[in-house]
C-alpha atoms as a PDB file:
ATOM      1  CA  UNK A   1       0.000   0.000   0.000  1.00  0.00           C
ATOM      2  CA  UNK A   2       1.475   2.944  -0.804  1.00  0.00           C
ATOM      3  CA  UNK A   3       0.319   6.664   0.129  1.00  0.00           C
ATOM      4  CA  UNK A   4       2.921   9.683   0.394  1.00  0.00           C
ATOM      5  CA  UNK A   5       0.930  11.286   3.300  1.00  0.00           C
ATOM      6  CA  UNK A   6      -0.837   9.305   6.001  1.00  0.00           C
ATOM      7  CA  UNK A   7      -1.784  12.190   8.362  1.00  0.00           C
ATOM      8  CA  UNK A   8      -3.128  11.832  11.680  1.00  0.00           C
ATOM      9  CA  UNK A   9      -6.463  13.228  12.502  1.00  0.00           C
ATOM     10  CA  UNK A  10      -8.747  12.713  15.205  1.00  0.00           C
ATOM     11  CA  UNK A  11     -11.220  10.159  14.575  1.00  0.00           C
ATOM     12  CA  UNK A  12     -14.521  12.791  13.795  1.00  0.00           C
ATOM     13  CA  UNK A  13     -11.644  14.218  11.065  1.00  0.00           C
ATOM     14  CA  UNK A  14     -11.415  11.201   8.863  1.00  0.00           C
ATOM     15  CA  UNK A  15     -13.983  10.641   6.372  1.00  0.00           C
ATOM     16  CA  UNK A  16     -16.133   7.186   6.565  1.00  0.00           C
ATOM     17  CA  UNK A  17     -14.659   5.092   4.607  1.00  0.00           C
ATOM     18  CA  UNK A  18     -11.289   5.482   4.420  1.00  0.00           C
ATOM     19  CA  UNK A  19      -8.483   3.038   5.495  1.00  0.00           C
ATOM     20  CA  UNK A  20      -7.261   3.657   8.710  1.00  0.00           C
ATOM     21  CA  UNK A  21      -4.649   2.594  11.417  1.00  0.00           C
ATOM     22  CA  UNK A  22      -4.072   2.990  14.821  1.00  0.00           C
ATOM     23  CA  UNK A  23      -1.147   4.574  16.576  1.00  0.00           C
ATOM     24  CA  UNK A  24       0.929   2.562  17.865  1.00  0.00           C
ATOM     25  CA  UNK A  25      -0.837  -0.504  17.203  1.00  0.00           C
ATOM     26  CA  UNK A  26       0.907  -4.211  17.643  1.00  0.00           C
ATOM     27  CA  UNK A  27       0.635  -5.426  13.671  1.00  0.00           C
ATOM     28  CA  UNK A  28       1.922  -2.617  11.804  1.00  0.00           C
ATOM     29  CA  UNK A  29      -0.053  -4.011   8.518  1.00  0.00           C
ATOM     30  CA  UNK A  30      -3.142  -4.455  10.450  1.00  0.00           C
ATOM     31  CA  UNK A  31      -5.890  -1.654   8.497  1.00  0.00           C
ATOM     32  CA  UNK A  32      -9.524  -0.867   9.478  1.00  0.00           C
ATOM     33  CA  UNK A  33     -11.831   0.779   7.186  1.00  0.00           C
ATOM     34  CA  UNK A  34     -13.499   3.845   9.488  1.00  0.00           C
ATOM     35  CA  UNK A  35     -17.205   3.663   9.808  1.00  0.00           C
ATOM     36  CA  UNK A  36     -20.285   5.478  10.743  1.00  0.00           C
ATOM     37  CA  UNK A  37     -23.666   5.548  12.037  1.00  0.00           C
ATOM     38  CA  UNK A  38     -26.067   8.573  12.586  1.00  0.00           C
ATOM     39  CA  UNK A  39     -27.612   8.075  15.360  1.00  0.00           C
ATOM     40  CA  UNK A  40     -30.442  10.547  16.683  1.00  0.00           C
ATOM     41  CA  UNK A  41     -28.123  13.010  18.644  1.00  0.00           C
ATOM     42  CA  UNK A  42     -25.050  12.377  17.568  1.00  0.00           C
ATOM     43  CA  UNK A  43     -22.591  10.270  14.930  1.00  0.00           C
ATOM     44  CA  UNK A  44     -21.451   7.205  16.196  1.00  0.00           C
ATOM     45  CA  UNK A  45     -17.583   5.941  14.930  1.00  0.00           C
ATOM     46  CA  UNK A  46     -16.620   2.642  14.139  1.00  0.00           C
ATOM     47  CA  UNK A  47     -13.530   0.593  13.084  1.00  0.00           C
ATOM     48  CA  UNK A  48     -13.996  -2.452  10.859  1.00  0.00           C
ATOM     49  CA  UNK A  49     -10.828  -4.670  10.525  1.00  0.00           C
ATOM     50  CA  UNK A  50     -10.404  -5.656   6.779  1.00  0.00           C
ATOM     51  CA  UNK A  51      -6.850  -6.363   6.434  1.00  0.00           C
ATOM     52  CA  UNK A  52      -6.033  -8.721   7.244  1.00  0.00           C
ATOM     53  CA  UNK A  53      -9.232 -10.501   7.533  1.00  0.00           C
ATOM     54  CA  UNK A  54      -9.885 -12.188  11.254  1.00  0.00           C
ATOM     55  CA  UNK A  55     -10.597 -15.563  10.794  1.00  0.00           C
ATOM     56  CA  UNK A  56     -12.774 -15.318  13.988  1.00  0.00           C
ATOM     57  CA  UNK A  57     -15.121 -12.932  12.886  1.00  0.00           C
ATOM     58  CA  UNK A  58     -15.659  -9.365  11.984  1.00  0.00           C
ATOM     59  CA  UNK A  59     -16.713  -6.968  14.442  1.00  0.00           C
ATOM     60  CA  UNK A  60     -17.661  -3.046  15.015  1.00  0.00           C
ATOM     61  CA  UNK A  61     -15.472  -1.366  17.320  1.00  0.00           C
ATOM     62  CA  UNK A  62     -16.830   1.395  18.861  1.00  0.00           C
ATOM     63  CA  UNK A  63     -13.874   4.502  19.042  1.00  0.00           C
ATOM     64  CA  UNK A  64     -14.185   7.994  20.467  1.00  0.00           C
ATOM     65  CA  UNK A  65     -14.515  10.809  17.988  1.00  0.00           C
ATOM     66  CA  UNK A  66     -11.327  12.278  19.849  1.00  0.00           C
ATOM     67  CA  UNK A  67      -9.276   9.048  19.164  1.00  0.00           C
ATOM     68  CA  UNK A  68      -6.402   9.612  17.250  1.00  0.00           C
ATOM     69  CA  UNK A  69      -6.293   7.626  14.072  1.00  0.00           C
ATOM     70  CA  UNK A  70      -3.695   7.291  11.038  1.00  0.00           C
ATOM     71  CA  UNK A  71      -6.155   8.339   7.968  1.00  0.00           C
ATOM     72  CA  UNK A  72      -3.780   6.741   5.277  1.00  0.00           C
ATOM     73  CA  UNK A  73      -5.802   8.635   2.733  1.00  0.00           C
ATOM     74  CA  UNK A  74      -7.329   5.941   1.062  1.00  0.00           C
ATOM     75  CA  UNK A  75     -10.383   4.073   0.086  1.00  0.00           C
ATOM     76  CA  UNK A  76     -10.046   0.788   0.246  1.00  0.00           C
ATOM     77  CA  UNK A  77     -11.325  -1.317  -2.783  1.00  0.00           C
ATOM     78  CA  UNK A  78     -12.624  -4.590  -2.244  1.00  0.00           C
ATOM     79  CA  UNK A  79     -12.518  -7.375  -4.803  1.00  0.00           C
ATOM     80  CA  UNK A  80     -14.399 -10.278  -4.538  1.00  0.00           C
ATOM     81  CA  UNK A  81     -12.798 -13.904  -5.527  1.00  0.00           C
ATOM     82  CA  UNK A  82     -15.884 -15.915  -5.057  1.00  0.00           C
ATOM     83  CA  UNK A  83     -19.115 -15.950  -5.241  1.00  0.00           C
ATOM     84  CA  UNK A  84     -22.350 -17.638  -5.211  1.00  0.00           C
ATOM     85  CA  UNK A  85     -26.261 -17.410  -4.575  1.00  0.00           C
ATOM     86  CA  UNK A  86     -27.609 -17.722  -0.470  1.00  0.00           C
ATOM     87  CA  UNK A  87     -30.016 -17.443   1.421  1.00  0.00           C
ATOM     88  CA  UNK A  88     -28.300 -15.693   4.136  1.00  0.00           C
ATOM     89  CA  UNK A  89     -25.042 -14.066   4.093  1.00  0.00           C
ATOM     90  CA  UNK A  90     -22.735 -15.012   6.979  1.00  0.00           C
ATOM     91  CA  UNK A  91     -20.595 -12.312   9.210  1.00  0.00           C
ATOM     92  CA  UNK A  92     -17.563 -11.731   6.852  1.00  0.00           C
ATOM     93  CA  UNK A  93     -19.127 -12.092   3.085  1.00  0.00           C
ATOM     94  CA  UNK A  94     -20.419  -9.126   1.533  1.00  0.00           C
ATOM     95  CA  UNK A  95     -23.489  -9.284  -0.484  1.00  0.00           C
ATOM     96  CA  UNK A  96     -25.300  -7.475  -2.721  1.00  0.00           C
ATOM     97  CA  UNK A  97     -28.958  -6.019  -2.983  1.00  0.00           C
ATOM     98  CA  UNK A  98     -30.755  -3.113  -4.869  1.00  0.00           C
ATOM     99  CA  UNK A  99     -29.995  -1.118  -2.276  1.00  0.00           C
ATOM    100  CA  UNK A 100     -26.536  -1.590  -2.471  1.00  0.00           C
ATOM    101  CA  UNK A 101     -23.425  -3.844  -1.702  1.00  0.00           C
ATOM    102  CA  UNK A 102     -22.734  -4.568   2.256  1.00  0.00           C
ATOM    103  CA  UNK A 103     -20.472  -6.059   4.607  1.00  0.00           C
ATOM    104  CA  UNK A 104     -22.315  -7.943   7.548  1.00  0.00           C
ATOM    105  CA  UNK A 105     -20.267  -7.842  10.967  1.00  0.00           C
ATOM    106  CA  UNK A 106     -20.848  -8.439  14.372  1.00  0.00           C
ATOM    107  CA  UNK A 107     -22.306  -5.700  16.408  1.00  0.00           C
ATOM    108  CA  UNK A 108     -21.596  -4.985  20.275  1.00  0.00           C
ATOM    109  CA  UNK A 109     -22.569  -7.634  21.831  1.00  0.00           C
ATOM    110  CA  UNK A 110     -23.834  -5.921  24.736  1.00  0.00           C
ATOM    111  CA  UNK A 111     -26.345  -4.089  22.448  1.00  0.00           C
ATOM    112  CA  UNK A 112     -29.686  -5.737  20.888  1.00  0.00           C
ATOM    113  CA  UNK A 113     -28.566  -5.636  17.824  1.00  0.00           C
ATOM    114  CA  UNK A 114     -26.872  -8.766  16.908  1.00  0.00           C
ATOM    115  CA  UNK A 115     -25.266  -7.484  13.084  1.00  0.00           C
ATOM    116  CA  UNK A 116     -24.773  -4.404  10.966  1.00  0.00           C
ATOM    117  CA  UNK A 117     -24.134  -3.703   7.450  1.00  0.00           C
ATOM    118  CA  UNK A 118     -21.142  -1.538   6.000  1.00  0.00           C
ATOM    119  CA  UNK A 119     -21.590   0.267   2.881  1.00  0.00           C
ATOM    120  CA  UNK A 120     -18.681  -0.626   1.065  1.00  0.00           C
ATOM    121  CA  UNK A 121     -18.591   2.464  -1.024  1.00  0.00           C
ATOM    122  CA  UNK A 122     -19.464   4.918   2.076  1.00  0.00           C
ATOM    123  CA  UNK A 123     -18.780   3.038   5.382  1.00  0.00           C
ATOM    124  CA  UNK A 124     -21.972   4.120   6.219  1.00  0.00           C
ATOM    125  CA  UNK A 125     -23.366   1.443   8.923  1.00  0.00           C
ATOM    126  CA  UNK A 126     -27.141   0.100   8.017  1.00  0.00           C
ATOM    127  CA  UNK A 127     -29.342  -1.926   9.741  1.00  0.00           C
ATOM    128  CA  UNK A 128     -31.464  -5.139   8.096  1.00  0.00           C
ATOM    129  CA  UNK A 129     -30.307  -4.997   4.339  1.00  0.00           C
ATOM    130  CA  UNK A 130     -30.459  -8.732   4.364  1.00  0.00           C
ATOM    131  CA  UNK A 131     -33.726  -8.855   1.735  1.00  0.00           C
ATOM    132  CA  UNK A 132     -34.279  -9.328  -1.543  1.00  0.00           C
ATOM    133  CA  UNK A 133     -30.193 -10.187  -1.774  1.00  0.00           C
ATOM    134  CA  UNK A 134     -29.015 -11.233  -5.381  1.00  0.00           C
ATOM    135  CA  UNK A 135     -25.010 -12.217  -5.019  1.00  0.00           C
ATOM    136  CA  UNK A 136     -23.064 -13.261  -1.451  1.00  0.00           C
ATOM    137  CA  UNK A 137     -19.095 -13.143  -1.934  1.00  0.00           C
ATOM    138  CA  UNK A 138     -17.811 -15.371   0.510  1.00  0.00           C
ATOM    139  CA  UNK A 139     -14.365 -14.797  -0.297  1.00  0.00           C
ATOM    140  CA  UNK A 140     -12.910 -11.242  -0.695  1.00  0.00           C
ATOM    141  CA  UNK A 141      -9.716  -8.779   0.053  1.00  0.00           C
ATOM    142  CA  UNK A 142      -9.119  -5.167  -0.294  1.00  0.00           C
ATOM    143  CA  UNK A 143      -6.509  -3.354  -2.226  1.00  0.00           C
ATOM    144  CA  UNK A 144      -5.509   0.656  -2.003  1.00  0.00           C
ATOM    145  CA  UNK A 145      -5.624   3.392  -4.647  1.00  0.00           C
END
């Protein structure tokens, strides 16, 4: 991945979407892609690990809008190496609908909300886009640029 300027911003300051890394964080290839979700008051701020992909599940993690975060500056891309027709999607594949293509992760498990959807091309977080769904990629990656 290559980006001249990864600047960092506080985590209200990056734009949803874009690839992000923590400071100081243990894997230095580890990258989320930052998320959000309106929520009646305010804008709630996510992280979504996509690279690399846990094999345990993805999750939402909920971060302060004054957390520092590395905005590398890019959107991440996501190409999909398999795919096929389900019922359901599972946490991990991304699938896509009319309304759009979507990421299903875990949600706090503490809340009632069991899953959410990320917009892929927004990082905009959704609620129940599992109907009417025409493809599920069960296998995919990202790339930068």
């Amino acid at each position: 991945m290559n980006n001249p300027d990864p600047t960092t911003k506080m985590v209200y300051e990056v734009p949803r979407g874009h690839a992000v890394r923590r400071p100081g964080q243990a894997q230095p290839d580890t990258v989320f892609i930052k998320a959000e979700r309106q929520g009646t008051e305010y804008i709630h701020h996510y992280l979504i690990q996509i690279a690399p992909v846990q094999a345990d599940g993805l999750a939402m993690i909920y971060v302060d809008p004054e957390e520092m975060l590395i905005d590398i500056g890019l959107v991440p891309r996501f190409e999909f190496s398999a795919d096929e027709t389900l019922i359901s999607p599972e946490i991990g594949h991304i699938f896509e609908t009319a309304k759009g293509t979507f990421l299903k992760v875990i949600e706090d498990p503490k809340s009632q909300k069991m899953f959410a959807f990320i917009d892929i091309t927004s990082g905009e977080v959704k609620r129940r886009q599992e109907r009417h769904v025409k493809t599920v990629f069960t296998a995919w990656h990202v790339t930068f640029g």
